[in-house]
N, C-alpha and C. Protein backbone atom coordinates (compact mmCIF):
# COMPACT_ATOMS: atom_id res chain seq x y z
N UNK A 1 -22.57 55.17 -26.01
CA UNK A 1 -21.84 55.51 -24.80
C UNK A 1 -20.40 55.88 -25.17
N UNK A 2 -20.12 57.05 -24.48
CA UNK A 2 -17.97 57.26 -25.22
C UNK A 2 -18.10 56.99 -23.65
N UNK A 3 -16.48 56.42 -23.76
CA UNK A 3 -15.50 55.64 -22.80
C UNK A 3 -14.62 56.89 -22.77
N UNK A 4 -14.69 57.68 -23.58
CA UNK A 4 -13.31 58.74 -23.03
C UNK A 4 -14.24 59.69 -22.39
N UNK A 5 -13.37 60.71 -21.16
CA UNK A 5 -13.70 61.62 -20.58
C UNK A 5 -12.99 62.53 -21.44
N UNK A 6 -13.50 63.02 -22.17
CA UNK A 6 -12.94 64.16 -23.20
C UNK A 6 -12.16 65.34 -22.42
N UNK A 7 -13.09 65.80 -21.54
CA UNK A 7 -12.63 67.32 -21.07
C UNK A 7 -11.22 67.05 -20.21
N UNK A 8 -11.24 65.89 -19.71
CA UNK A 8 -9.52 65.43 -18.95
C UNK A 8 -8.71 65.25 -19.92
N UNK A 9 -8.82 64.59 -20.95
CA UNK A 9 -8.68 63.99 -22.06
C UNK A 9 -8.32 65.52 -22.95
N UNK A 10 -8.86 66.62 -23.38
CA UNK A 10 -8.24 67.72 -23.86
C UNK A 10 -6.92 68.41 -22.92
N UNK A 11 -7.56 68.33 -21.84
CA UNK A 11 -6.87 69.03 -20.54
C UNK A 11 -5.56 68.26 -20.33
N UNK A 12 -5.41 66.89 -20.93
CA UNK A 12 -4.23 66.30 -20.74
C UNK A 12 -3.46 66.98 -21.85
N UNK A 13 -3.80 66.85 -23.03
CA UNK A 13 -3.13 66.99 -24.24
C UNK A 13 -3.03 68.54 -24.87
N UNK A 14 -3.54 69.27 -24.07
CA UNK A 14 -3.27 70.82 -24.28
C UNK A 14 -4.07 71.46 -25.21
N UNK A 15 -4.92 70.44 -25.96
CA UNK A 15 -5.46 70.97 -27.28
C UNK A 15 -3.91 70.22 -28.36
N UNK A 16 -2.73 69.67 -28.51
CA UNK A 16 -1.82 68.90 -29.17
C UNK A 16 -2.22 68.33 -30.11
N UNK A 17 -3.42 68.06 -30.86
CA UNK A 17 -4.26 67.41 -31.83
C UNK A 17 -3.01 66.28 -32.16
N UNK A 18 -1.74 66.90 -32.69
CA UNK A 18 -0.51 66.10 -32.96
C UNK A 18 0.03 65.12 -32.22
N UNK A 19 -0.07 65.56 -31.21
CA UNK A 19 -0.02 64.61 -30.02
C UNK A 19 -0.62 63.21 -29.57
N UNK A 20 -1.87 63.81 -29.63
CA UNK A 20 -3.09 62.88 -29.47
C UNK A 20 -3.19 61.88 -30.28
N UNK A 21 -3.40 62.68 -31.83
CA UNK A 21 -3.27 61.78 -32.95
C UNK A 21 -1.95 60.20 -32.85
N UNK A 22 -0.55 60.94 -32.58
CA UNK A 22 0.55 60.04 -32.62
C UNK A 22 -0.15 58.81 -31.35
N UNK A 23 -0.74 58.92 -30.34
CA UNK A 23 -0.77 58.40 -29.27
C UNK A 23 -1.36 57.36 -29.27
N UNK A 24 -2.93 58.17 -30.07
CA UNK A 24 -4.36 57.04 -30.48
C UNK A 24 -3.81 56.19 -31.68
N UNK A 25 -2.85 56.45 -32.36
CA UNK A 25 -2.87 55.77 -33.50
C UNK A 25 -1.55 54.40 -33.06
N UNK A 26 -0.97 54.71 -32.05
CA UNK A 26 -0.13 53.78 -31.14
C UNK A 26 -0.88 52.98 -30.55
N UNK A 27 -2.03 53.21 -30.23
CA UNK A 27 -2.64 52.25 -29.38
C UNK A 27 -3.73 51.61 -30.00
N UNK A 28 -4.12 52.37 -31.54
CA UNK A 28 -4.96 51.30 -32.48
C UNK A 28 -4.20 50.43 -32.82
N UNK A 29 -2.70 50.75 -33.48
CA UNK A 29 -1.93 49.80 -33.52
C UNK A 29 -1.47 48.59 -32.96
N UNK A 30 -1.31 48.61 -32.18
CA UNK A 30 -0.64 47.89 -30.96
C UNK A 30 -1.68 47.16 -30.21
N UNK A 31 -2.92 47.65 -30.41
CA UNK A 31 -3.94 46.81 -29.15
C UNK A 31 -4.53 45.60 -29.79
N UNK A 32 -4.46 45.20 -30.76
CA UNK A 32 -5.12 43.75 -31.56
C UNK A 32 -3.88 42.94 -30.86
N UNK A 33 -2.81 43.11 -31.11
CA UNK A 33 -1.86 42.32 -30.79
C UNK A 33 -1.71 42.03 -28.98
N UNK A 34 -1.93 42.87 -28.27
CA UNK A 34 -1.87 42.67 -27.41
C UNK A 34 -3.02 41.73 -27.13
N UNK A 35 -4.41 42.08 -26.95
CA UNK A 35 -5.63 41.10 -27.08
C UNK A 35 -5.12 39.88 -27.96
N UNK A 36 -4.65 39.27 -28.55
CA UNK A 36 -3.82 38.14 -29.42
C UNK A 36 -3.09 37.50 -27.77
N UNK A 37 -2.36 38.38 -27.54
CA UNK A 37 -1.34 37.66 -26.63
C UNK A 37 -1.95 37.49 -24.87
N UNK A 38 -2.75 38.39 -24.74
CA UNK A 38 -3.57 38.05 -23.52
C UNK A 38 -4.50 37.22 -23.79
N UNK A 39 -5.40 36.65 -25.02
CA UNK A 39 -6.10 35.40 -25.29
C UNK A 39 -4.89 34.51 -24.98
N UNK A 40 -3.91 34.54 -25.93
CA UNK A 40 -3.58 33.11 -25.37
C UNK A 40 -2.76 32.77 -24.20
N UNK A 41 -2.29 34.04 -23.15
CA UNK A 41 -1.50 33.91 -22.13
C UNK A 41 -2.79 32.91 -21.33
N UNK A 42 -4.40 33.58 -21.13
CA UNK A 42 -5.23 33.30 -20.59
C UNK A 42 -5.47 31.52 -21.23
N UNK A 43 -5.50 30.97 -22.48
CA UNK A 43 -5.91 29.26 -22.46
C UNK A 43 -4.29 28.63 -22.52
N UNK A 44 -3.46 29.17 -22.43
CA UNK A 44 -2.37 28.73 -21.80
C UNK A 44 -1.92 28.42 -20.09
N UNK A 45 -2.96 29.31 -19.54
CA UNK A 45 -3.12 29.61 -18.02
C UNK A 45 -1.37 30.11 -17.80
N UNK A 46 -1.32 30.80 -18.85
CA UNK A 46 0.41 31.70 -18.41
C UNK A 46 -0.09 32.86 -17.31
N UNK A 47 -0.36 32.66 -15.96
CA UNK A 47 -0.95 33.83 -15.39
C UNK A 47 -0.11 35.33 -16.01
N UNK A 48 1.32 34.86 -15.18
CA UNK A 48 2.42 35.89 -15.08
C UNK A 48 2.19 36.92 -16.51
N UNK A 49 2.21 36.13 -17.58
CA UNK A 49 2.21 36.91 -18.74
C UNK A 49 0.95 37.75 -19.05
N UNK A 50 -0.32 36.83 -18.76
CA UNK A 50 -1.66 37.79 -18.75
C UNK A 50 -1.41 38.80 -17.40
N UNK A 51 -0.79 38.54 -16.58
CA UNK A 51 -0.87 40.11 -15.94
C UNK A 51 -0.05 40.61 -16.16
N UNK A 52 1.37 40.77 -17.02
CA UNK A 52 2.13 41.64 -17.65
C UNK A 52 1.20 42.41 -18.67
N UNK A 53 0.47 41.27 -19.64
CA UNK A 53 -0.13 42.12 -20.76
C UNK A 53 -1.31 43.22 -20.19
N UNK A 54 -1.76 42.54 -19.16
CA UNK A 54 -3.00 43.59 -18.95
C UNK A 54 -2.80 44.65 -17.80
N UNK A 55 -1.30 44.33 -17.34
CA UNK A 55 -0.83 45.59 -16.99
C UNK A 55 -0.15 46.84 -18.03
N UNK A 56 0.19 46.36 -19.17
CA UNK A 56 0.83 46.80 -20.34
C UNK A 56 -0.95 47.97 -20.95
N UNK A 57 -1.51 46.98 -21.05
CA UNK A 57 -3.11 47.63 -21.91
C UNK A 57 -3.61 48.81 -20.66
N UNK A 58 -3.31 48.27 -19.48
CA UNK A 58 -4.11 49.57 -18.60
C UNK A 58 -3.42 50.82 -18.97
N UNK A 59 -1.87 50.57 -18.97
CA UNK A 59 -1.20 51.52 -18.86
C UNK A 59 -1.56 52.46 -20.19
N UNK A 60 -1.60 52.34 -21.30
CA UNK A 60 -2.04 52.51 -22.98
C UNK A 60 -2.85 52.93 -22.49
N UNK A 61 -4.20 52.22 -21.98
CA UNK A 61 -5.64 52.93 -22.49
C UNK A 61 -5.87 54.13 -21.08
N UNK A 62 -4.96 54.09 -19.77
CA UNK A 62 -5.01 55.31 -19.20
C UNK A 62 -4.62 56.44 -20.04
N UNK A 63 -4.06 56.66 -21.07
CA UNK A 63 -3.75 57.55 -21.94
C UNK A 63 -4.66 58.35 -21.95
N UNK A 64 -6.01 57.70 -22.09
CA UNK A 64 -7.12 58.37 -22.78
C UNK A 64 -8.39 58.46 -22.27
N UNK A 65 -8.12 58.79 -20.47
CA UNK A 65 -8.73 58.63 -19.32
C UNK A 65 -10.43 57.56 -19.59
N UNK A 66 -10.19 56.59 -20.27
CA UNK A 66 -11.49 55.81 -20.33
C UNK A 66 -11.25 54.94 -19.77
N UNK A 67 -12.00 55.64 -18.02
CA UNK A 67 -11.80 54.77 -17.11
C UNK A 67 -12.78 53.70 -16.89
N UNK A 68 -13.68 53.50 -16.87
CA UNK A 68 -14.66 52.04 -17.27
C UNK A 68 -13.67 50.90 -17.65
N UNK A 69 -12.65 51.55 -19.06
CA UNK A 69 -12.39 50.28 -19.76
C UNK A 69 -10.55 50.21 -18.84
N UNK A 70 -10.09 51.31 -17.93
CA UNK A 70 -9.07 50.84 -17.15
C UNK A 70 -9.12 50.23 -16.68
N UNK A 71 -10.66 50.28 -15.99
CA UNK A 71 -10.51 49.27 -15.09
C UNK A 71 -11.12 47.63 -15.00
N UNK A 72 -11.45 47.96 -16.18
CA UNK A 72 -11.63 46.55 -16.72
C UNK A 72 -10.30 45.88 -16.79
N UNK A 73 -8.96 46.20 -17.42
CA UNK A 73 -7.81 45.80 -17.18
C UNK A 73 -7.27 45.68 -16.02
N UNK A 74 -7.55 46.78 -15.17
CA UNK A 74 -7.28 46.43 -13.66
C UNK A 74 -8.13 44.95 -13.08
N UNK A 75 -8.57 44.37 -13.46
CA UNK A 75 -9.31 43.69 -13.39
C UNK A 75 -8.99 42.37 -13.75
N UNK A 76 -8.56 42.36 -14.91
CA UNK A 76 -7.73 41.24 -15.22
C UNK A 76 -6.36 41.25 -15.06
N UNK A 77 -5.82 42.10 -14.98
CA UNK A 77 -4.66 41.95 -14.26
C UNK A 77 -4.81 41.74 -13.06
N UNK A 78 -5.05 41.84 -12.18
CA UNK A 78 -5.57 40.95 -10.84
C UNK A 78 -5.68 39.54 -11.23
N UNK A 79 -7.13 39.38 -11.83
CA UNK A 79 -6.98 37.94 -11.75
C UNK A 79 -5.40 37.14 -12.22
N UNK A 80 -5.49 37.58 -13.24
CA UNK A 80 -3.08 36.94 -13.39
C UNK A 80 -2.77 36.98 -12.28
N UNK A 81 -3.10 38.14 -11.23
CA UNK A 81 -2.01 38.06 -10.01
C UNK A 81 -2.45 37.12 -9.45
N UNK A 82 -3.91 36.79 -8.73
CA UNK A 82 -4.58 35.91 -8.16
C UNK A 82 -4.54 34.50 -8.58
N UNK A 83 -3.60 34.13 -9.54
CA UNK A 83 -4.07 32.94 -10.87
C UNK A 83 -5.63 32.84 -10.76
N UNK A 84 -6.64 33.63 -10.87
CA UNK A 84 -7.84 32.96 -11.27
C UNK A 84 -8.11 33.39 -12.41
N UNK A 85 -7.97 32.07 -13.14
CA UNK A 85 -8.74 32.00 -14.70
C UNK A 85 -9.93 30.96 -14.51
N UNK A 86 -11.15 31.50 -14.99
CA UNK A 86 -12.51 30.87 -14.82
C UNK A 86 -13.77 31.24 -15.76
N UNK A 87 -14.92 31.08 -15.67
CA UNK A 87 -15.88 31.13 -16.69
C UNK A 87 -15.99 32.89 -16.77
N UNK A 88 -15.70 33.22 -15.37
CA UNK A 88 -16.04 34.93 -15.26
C UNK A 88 -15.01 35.64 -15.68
N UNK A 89 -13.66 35.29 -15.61
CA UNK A 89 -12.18 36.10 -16.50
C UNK A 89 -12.79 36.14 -17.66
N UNK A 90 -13.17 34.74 -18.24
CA UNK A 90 -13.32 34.53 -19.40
C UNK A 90 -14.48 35.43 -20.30
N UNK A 91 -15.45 35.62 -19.46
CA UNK A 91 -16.68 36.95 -20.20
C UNK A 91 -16.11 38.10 -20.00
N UNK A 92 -15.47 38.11 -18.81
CA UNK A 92 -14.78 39.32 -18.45
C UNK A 92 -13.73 39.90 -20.29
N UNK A 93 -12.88 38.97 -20.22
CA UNK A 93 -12.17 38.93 -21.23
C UNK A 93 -12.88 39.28 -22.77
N UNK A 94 -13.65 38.72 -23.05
CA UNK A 94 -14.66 39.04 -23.87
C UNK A 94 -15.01 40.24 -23.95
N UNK A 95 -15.67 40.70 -23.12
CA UNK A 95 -16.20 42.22 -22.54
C UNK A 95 -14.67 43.29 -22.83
N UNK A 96 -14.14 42.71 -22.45
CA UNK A 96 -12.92 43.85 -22.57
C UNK A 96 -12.16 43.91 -23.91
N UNK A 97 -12.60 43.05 -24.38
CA UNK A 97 -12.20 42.84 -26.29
C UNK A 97 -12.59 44.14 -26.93
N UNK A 98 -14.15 43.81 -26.27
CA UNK A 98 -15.24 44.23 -27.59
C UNK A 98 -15.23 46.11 -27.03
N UNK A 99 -14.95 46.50 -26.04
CA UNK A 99 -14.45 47.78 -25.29
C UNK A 99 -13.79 48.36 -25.40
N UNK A 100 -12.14 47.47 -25.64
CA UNK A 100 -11.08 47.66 -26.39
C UNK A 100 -11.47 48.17 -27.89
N UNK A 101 -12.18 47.95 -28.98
CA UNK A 101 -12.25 48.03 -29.91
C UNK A 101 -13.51 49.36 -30.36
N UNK A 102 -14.31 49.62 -29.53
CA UNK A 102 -14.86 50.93 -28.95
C UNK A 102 -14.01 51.89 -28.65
N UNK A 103 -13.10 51.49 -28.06
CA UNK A 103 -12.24 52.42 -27.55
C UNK A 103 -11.40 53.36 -29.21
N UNK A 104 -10.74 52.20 -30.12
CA UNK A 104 -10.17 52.51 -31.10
C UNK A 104 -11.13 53.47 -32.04
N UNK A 105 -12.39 52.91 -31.80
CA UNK A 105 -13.29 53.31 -32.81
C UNK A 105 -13.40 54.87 -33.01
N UNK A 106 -13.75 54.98 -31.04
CA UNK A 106 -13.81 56.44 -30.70
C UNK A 106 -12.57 57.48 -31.38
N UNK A 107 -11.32 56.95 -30.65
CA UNK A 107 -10.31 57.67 -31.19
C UNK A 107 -9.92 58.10 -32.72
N UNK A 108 -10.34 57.52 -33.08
CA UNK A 108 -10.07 57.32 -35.13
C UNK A 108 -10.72 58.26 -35.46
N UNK A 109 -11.82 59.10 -34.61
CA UNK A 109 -12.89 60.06 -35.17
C UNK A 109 -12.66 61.28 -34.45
N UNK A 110 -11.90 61.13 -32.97
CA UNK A 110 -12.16 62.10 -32.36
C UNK A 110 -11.44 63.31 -32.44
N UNK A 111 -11.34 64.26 -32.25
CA UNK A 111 -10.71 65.73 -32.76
C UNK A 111 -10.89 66.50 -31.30
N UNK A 112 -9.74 66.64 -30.49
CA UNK A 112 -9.93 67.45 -29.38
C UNK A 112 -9.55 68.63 -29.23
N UNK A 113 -9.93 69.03 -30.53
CA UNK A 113 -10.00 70.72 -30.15
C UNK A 113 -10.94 71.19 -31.04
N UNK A 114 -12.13 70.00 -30.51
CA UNK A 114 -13.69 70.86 -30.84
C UNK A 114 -14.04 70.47 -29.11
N UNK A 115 -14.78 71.86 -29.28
CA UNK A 115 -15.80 72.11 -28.39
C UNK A 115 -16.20 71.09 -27.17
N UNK A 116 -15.86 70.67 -25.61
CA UNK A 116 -16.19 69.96 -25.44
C UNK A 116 -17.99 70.44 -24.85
N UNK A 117 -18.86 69.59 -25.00
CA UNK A 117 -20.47 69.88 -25.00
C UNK A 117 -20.90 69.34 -23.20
């Protein structure tokens, strides 16, 4: 399954390969650490901070219109707002790890100025 909508996803970036590249490689960077700090905002029950961070990750992974996994962050950022941390944040959280890291996977390979099919 790809999480990116490619053809928005070219259409954003002009065909910029340079662009893209600098962007995806910002957000391979940067997204372990963030998942680091939203695990432990979440068994800290720091709401405020898990919905800073997972307002921080929506904003990043809208970059790269893979909306499934936005709104998985929309998602937990809510719950921060709501304070509900529970068994379901918690798979939730999980789920959005392992999505997150799909997400990187995709980008590391992808080249948007081939052909979209």
């Amino acid at each position: 399954m790809n999480l990116i909508n490619r053809k928005d996803l070219i259409s954003h970036y002009e065909g910029d390969q340079k662009v893209f590249k600098l962007m995806a490689k910002t957000y391979i960077d940067i997204y372990p650490g963030q998942l680091a700090e939203l695990n432990k905002a979440f068994m800290l029950n720091d709401f405020a901070q898990f919905e800073r961070i997972a307002h921080a990750m929506k904003g990043g992974i809208s970059n790269f219109f893979a909306e499934d996994l936005r709104l998985m962050a929309l998602y937990l950022e809510l719950a921060g707002k709501e304070r509900k941390f529970d068994k379901e944040i918690q798979e939730k959280l999980k789920k959005f790890e392992a999505t997150c890291l799909q997400l990187a996977e995709e980008l590391k390979v992808l080249d948007i100025n081939q052909e979209v099919a």
